[in-house]
PDB file of N, CA and C in Angstrom:
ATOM      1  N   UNK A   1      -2.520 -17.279  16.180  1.00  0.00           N
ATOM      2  CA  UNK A   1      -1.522 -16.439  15.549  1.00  0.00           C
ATOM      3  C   UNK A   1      -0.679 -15.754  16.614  1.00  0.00           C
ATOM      4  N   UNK A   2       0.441 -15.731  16.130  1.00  0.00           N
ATOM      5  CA  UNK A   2       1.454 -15.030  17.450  1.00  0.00           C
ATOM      6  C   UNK A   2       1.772 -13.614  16.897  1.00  0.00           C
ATOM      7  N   UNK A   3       2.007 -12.605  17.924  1.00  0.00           N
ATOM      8  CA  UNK A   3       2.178 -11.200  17.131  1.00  0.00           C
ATOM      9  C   UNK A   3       4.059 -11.397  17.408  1.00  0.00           C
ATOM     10  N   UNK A   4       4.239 -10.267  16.503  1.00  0.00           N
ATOM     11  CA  UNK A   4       5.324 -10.112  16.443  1.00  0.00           C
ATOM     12  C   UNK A   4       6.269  -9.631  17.408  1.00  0.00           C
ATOM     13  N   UNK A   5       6.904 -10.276  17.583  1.00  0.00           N
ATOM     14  CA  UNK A   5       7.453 -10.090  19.271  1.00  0.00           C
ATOM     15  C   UNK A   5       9.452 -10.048  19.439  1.00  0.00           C
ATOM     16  N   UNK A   6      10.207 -10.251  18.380  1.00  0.00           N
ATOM     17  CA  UNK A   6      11.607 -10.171  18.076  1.00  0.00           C
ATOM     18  C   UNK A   6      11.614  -8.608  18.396  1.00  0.00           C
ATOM     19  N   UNK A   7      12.436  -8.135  19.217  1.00  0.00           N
ATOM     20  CA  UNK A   7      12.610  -6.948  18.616  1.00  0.00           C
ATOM     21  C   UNK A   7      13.583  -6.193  17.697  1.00  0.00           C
ATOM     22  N   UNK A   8      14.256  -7.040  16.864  1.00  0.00           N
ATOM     23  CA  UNK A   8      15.219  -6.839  16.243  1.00  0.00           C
ATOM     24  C   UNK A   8      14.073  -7.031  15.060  1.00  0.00           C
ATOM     25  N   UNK A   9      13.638  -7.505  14.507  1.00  0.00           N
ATOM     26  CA  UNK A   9      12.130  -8.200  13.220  1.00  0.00           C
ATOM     27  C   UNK A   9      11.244  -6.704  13.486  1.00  0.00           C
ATOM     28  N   UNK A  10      10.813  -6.943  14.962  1.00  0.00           N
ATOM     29  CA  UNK A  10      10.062  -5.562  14.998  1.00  0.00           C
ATOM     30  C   UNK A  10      10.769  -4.133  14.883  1.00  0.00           C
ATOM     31  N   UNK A  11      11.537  -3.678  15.247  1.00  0.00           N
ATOM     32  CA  UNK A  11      12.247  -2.727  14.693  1.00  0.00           C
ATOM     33  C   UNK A  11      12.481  -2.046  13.242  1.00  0.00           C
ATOM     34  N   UNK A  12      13.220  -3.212  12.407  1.00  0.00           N
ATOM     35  CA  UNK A  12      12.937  -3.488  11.217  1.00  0.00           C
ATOM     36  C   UNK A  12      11.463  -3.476  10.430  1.00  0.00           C
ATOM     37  N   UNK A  13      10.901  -4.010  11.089  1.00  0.00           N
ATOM     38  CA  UNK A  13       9.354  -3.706   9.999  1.00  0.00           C
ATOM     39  C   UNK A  13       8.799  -2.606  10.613  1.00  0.00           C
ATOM     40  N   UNK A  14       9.287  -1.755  11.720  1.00  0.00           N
ATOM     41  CA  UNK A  14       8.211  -0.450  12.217  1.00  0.00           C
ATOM     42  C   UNK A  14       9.415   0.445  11.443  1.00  0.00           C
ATOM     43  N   UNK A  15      10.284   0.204  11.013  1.00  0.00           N
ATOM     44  CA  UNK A  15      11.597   0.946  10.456  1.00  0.00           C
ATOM     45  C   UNK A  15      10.949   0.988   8.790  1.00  0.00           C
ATOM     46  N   UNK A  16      10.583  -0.051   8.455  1.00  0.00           N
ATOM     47  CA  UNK A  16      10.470   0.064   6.838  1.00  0.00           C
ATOM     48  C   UNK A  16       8.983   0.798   6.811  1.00  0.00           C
ATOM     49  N   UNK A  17       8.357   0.676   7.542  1.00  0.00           N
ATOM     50  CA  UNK A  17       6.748   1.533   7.520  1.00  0.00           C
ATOM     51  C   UNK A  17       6.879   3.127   7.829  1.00  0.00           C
ATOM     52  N   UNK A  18       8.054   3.345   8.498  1.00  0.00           N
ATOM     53  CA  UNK A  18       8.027   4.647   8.981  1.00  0.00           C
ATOM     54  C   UNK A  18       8.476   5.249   7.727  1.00  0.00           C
ATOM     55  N   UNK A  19       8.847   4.821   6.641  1.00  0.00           N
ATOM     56  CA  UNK A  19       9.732   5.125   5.611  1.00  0.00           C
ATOM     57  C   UNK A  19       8.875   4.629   4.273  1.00  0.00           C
ATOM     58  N   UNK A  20       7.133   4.439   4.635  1.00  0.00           N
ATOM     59  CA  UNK A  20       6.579   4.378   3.325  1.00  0.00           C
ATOM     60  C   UNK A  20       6.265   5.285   2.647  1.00  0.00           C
ATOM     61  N   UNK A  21       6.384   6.707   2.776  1.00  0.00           N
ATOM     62  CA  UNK A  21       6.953   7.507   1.671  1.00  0.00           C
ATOM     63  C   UNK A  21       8.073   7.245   0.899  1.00  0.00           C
ATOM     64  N   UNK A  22       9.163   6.514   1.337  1.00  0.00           N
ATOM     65  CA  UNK A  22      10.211   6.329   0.614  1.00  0.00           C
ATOM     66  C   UNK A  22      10.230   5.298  -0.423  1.00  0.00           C
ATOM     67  N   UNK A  23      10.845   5.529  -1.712  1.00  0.00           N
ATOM     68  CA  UNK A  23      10.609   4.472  -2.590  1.00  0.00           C
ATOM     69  C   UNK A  23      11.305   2.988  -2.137  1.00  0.00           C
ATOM     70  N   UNK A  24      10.509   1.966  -2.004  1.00  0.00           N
ATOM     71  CA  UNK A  24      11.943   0.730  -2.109  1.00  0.00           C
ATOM     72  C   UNK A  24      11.364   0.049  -0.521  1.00  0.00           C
ATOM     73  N   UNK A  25      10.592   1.120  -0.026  1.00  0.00           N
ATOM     74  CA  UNK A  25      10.302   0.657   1.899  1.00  0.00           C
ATOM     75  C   UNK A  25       9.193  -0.272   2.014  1.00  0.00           C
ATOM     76  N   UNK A  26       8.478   0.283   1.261  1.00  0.00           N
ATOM     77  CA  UNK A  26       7.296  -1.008   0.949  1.00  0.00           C
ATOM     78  C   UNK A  26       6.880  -1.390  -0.414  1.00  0.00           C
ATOM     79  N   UNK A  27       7.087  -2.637  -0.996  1.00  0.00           N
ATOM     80  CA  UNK A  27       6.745  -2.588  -2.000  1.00  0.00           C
ATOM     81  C   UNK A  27       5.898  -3.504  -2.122  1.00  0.00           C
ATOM     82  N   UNK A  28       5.544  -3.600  -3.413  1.00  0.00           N
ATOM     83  CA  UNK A  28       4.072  -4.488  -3.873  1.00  0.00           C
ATOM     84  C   UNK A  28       4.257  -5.290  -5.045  1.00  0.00           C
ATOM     85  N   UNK A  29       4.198  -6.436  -4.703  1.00  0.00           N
ATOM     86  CA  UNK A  29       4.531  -7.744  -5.743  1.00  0.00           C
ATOM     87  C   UNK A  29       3.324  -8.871  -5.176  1.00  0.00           C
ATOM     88  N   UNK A  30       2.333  -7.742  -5.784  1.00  0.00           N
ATOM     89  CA  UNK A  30       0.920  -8.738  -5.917  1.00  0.00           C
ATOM     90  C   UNK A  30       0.680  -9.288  -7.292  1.00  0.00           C
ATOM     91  N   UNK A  31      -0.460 -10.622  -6.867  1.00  0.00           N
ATOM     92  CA  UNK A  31      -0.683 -11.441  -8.572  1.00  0.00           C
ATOM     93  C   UNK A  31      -1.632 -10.314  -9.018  1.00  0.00           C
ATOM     94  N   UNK A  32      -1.917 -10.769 -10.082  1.00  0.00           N
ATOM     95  CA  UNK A  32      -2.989  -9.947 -10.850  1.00  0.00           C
ATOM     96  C   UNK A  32      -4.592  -9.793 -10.295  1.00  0.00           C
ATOM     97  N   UNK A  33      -4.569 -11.346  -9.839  1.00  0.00           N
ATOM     98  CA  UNK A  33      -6.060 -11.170  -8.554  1.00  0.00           C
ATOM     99  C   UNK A  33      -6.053 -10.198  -7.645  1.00  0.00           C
ATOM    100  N   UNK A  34      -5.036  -9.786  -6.952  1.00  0.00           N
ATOM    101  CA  UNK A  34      -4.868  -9.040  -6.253  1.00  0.00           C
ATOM    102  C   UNK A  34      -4.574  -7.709  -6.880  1.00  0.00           C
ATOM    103  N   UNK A  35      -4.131  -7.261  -7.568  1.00  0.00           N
ATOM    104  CA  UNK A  35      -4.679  -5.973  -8.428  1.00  0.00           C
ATOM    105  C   UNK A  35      -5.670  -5.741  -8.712  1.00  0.00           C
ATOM    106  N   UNK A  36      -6.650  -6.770  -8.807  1.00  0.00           N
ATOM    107  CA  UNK A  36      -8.084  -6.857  -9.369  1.00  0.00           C
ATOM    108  C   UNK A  36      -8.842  -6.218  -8.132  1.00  0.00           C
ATOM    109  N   UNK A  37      -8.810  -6.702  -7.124  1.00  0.00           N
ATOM    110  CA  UNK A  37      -9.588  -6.916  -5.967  1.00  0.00           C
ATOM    111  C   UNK A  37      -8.782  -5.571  -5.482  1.00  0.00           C
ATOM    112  N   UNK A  38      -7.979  -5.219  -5.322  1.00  0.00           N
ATOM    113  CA  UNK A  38      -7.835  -3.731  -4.904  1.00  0.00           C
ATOM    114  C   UNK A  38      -8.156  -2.416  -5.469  1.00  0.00           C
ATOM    115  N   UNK A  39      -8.538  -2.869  -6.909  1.00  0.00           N
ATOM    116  CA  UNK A  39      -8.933  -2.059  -7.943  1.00  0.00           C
ATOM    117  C   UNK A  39     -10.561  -1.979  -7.740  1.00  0.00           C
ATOM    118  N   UNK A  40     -11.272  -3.243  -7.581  1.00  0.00           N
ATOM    119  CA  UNK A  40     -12.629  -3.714  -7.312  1.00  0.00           C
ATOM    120  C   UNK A  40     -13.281  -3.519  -6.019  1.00  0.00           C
ATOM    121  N   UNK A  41     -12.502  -3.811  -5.109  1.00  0.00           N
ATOM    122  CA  UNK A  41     -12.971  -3.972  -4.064  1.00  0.00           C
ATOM    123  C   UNK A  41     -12.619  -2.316  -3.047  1.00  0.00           C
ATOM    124  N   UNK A  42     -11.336  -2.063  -3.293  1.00  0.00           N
ATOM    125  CA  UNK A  42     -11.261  -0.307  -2.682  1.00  0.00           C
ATOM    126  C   UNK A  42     -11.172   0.547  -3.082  1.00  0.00           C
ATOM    127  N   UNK A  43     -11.818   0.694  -4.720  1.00  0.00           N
ATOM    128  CA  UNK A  43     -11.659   1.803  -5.574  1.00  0.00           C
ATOM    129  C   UNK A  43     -10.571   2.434  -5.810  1.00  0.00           C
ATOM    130  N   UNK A  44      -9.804   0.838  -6.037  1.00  0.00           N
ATOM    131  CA  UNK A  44      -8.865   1.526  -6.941  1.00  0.00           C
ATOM    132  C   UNK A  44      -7.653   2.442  -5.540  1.00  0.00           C
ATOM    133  N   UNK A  45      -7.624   2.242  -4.878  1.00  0.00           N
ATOM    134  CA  UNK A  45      -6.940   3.436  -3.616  1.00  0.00           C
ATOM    135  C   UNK A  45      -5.331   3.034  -4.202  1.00  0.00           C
ATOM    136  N   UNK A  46      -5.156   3.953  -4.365  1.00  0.00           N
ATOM    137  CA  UNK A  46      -3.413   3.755  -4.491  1.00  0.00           C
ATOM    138  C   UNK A  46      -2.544   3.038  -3.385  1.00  0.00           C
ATOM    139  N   UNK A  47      -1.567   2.339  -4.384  1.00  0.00           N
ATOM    140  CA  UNK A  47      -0.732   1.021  -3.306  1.00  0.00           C
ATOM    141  C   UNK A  47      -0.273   2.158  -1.959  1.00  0.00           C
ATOM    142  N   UNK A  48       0.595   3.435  -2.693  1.00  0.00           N
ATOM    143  CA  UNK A  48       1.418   3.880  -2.038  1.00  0.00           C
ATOM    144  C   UNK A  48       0.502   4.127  -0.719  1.00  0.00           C
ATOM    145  N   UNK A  49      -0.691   4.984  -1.015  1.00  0.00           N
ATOM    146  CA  UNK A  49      -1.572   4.801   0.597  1.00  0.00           C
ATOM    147  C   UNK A  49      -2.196   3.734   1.307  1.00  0.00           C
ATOM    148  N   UNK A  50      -2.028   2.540   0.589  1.00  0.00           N
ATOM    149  CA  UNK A  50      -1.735   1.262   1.447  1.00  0.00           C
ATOM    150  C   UNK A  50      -0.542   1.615   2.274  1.00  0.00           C
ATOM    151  N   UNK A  51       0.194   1.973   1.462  1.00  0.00           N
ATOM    152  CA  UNK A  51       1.424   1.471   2.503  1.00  0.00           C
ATOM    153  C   UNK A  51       1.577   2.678   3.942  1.00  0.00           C
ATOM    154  N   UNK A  52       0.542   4.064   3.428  1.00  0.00           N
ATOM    155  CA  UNK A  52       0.483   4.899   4.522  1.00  0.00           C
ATOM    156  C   UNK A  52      -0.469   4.535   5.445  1.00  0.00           C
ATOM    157  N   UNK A  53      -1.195   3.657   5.011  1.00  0.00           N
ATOM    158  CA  UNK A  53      -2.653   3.024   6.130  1.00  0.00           C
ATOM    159  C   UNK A  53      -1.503   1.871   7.573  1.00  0.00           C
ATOM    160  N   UNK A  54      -0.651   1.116   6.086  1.00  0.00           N
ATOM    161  CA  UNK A  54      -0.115   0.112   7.359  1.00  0.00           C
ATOM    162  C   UNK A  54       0.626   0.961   8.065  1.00  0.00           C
ATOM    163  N   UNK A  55       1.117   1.576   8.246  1.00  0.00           N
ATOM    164  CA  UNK A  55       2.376   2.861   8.971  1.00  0.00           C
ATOM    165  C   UNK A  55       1.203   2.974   9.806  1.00  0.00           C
ATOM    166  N   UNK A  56      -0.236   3.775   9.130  1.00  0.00           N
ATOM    167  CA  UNK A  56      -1.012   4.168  10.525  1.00  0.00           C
ATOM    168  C   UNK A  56      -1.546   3.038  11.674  1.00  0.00           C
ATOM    169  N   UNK A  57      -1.535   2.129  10.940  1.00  0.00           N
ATOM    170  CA  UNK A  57      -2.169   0.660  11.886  1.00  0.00           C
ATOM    171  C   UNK A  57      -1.201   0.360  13.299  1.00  0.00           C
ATOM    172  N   UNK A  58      -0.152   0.279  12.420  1.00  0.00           N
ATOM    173  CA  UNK A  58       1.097  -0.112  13.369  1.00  0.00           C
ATOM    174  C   UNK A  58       1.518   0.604  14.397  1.00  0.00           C
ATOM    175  N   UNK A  59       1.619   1.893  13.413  1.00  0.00           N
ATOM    176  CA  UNK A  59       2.366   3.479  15.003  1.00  0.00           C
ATOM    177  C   UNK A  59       0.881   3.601  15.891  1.00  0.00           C
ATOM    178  N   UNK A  60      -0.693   3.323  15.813  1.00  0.00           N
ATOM    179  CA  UNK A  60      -1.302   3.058  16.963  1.00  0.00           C
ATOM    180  C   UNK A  60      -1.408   1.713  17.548  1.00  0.00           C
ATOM    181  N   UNK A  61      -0.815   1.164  17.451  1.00  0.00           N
ATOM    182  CA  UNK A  61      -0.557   0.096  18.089  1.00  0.00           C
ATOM    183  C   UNK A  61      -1.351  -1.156  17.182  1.00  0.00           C
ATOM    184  N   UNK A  62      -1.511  -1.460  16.399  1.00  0.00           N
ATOM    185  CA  UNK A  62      -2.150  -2.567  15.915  1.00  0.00           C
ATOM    186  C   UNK A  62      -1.303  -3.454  15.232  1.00  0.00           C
ATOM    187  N   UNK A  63      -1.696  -4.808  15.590  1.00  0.00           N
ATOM    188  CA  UNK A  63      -0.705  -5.715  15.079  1.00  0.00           C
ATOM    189  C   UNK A  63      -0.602  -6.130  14.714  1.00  0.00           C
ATOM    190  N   UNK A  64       0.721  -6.888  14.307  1.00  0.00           N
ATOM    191  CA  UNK A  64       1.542  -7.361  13.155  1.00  0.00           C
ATOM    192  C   UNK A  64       1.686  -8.652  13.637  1.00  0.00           C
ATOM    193  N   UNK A  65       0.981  -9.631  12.999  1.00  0.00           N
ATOM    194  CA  UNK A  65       1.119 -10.950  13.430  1.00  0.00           C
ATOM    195  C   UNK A  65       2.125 -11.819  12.623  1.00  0.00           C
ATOM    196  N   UNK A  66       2.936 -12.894  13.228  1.00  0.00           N
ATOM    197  CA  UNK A  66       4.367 -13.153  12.754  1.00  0.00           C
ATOM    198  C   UNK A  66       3.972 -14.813  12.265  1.00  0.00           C
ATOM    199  N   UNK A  67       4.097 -15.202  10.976  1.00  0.00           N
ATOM    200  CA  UNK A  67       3.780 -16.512  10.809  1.00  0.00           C
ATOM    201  C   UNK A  67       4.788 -17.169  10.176  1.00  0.00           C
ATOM    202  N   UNK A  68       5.448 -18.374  11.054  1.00  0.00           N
ATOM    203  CA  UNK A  68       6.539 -19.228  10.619  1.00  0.00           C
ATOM    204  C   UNK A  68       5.626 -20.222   9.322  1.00  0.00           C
ATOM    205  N   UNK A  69       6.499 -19.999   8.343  1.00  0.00           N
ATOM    206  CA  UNK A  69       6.648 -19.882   6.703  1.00  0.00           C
ATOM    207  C   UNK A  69       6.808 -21.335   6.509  1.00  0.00           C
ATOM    208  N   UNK A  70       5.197 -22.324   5.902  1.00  0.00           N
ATOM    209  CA  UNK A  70       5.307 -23.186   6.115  1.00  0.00           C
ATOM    210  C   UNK A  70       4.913 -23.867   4.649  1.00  0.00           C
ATOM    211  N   UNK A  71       4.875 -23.164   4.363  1.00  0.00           N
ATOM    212  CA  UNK A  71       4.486 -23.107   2.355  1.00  0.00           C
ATOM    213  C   UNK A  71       5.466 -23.737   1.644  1.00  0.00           C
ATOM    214  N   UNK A  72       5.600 -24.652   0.935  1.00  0.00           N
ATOM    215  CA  UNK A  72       7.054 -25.476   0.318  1.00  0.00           C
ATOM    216  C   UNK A  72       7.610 -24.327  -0.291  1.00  0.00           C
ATOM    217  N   UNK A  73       6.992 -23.736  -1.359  1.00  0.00           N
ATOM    218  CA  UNK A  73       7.767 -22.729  -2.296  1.00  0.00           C
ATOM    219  C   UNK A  73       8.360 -21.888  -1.445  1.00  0.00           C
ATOM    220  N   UNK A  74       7.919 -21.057  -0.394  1.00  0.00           N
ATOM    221  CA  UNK A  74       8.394 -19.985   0.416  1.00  0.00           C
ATOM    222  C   UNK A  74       9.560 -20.441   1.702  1.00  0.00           C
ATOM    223  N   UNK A  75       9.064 -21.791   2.258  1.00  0.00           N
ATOM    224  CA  UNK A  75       9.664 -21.656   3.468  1.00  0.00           C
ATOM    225  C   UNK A  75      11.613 -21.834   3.217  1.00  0.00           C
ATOM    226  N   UNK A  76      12.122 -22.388   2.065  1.00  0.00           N
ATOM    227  CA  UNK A  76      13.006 -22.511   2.158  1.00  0.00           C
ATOM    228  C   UNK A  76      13.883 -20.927   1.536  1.00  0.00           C
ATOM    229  N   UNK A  77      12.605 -20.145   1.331  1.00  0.00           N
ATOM    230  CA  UNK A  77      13.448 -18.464   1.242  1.00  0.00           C
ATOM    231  C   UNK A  77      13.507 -17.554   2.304  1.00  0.00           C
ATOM    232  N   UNK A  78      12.036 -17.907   3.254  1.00  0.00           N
ATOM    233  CA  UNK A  78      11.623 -17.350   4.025  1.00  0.00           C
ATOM    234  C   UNK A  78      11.419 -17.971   5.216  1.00  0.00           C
ATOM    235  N   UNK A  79      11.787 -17.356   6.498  1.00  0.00           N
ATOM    236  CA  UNK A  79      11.446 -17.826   7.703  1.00  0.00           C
ATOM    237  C   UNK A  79      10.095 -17.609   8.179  1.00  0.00           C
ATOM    238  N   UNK A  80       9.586 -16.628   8.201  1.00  0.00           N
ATOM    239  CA  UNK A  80       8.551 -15.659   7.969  1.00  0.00           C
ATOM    240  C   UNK A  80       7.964 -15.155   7.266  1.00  0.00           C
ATOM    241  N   UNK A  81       6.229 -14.975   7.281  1.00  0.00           N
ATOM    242  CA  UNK A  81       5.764 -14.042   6.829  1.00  0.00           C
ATOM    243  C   UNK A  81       4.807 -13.047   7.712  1.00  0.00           C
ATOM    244  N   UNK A  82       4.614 -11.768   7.609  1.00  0.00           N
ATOM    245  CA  UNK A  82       4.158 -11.043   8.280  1.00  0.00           C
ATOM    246  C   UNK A  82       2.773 -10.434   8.185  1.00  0.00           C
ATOM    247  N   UNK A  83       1.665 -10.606   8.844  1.00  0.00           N
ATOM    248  CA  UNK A  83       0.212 -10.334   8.347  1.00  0.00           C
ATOM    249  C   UNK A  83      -0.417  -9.036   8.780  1.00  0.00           C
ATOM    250  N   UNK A  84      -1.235  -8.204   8.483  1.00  0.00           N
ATOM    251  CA  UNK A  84      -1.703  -7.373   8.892  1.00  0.00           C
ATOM    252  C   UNK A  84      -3.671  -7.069   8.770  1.00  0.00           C
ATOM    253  N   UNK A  85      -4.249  -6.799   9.630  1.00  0.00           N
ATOM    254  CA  UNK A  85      -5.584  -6.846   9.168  1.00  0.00           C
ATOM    255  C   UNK A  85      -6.198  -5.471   9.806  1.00  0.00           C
ATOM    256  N   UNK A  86      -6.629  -5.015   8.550  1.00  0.00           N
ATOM    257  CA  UNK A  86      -6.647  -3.314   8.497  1.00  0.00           C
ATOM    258  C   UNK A  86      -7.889  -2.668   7.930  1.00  0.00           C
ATOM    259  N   UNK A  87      -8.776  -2.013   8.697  1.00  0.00           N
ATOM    260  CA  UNK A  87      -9.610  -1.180   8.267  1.00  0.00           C
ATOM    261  C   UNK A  87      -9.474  -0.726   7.184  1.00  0.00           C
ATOM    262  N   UNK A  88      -9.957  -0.402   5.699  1.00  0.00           N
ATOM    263  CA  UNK A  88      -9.995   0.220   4.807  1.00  0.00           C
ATOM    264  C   UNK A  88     -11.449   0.282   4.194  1.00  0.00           C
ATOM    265  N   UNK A  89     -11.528   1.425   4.155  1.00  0.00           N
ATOM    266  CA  UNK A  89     -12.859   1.483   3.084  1.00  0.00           C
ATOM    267  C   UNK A  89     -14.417   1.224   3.992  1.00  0.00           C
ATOM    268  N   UNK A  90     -14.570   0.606   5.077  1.00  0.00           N
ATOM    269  CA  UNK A  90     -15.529  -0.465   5.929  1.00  0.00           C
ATOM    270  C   UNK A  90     -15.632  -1.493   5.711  1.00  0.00           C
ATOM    271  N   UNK A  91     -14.049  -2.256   5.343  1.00  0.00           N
ATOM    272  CA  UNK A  91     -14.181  -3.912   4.887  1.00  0.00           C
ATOM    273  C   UNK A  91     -12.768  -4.102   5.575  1.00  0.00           C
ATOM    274  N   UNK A  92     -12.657  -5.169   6.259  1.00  0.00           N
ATOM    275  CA  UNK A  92     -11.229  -5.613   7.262  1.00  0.00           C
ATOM    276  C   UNK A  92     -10.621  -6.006   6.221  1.00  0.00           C
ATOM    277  N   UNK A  93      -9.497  -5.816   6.216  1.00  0.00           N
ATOM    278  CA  UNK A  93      -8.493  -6.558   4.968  1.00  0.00           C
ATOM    279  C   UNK A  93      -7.169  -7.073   5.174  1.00  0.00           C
ATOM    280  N   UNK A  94      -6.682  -8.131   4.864  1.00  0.00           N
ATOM    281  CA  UNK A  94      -5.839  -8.861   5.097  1.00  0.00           C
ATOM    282  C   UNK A  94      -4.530  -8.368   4.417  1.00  0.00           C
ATOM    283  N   UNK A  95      -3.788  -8.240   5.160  1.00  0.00           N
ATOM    284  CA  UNK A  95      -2.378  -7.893   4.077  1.00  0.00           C
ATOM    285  C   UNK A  95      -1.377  -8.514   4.444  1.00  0.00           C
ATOM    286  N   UNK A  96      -0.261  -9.469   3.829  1.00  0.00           N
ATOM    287  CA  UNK A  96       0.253 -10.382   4.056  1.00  0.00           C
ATOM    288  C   UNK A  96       1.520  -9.933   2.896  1.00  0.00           C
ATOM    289  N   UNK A  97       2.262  -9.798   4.425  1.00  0.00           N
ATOM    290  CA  UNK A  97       3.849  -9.132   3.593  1.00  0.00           C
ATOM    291  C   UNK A  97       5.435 -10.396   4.205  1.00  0.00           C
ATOM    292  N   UNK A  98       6.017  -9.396   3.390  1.00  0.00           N
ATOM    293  CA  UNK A  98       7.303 -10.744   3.849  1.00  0.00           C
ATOM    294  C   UNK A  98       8.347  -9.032   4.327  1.00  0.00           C
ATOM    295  N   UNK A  99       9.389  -9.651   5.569  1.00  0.00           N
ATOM    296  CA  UNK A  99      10.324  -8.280   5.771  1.00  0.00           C
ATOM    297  C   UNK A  99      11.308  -8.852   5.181  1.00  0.00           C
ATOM    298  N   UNK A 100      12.235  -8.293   4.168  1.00  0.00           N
ATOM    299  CA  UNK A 100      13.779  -8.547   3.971  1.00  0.00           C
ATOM    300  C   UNK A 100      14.420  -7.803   5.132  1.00  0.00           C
ATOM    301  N   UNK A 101      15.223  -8.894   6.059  1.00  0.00           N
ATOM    302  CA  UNK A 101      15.929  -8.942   7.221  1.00  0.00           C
ATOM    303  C   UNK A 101      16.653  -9.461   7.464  1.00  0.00           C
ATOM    304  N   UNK A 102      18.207  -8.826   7.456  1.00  0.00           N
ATOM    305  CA  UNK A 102      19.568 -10.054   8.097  1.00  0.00           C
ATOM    306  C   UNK A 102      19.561  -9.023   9.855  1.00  0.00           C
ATOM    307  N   UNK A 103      19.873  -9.644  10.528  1.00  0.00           N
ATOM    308  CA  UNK A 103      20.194  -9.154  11.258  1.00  0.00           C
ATOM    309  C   UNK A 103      21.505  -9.237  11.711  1.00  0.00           C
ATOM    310  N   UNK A 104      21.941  -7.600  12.276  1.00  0.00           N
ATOM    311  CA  UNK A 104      21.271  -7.069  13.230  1.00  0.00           C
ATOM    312  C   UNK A 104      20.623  -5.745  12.747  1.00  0.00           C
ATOM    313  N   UNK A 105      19.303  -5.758  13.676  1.00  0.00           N
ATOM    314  CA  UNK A 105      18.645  -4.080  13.071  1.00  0.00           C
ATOM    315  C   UNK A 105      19.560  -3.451  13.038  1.00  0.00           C
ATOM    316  N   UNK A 106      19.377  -2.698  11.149  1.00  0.00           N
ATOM    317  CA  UNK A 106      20.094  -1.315  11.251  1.00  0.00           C
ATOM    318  C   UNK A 106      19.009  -0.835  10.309  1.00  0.00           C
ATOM    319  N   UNK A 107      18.855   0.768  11.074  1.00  0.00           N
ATOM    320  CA  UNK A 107      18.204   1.744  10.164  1.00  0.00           C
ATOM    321  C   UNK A 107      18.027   1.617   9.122  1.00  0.00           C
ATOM    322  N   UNK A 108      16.473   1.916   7.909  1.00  0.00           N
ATOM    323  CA  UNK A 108      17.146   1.844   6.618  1.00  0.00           C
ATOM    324  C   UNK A 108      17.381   1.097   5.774  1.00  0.00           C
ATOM    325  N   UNK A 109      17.157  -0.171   6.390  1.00  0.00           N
ATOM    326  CA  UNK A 109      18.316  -1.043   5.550  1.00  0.00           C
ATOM    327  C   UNK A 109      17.409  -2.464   4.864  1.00  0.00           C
ATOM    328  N   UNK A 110      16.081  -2.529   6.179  1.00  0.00           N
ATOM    329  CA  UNK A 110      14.653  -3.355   5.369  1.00  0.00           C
ATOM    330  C   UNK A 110      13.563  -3.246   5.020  1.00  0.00           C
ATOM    331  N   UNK A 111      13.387  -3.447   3.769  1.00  0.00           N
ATOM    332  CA  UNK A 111      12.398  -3.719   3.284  1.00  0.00           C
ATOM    333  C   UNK A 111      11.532  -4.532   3.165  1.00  0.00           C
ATOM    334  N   UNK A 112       9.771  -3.749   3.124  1.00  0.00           N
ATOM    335  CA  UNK A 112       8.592  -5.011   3.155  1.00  0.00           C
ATOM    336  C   UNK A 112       8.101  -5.092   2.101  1.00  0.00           C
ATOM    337  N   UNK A 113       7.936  -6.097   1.886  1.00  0.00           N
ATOM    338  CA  UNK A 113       7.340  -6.538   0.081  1.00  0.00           C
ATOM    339  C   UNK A 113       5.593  -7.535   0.633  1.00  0.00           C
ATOM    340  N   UNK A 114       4.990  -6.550   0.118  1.00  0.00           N
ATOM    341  CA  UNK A 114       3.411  -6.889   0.514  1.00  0.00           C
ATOM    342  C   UNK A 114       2.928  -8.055  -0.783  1.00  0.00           C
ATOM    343  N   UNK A 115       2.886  -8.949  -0.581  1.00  0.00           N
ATOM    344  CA  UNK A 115       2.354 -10.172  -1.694  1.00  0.00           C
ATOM    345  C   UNK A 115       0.672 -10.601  -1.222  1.00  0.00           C
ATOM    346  N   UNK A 116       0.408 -10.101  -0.810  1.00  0.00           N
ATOM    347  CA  UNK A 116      -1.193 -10.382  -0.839  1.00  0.00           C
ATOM    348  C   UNK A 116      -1.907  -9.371  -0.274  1.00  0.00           C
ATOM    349  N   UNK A 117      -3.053  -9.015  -0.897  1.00  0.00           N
ATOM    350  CA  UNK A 117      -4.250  -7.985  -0.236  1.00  0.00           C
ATOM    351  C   UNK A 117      -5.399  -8.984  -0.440  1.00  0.00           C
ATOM    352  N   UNK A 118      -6.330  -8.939   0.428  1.00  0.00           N
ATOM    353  CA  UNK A 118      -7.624  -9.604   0.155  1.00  0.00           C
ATOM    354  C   UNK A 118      -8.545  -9.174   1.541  1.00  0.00           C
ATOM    355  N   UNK A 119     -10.159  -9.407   1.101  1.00  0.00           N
ATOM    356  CA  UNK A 119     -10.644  -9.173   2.935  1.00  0.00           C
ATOM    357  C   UNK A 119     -10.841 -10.344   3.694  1.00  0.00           C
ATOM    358  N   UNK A 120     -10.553  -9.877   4.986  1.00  0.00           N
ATOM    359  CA  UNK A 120     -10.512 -11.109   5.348  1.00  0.00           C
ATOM    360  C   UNK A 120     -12.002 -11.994   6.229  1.00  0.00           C
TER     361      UNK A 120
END
């Protein structure tokens, strides 16, 4: 796995995490398995402090690994998808987001849409 290393990509996704208090910065368009298993598996912890856990992963340095998007359905929307594997609860967990990104970084302006939680 390669970490994320653009810094225009990285900017942008340490930009949309710094801003997961804000509505719209991270969002969550998981299947229903994945509601299940976050409901089951971390009691239920609210998305929104998912999205304050990945902010904490990232601003200490933990990383964001960058995977060229090789999935038929996805790759022709997506160049990328972006992974994260994160302490929660005492179970490592996988979180696997996509950044909406034209470039060039500007403030503000992308959003991460998290499509999978699971442990990994």
């Amino acid at each position: 796995m390669a970490s994320l290393r653009d810094p225009d990509r990285l900017s942008a996704y340490s930009d949309a995490l710094r801003n997961w208090e804000v509505s719209g910065y991270v969002r969550f368009e998981l299947t229903e398995e994945a509601y299940r298993w976050v409901r089951r598996e971390l009691n239920g912890v609210p998305l929104k402090d998912i999205g304050r856990i990945m902010f904490e992963h990232v601003a200490s340095g933990g990383e964001i690994d960058e995977i060229v998007e090789s999935r038929a359905e996805w790759r022709d929307l997506h160049e990328f998808h972006h992974d994260l594997r994160i302490p929660i609860q005492g179970k490592l967990v996988y979180v696997e987001t996509r950044l909406n990104f034209r470039p060039p970084f500007v403030a503000d302006e992308s959003p991460i849409i998290v499509v999978n939680i699971h442990e990994c």
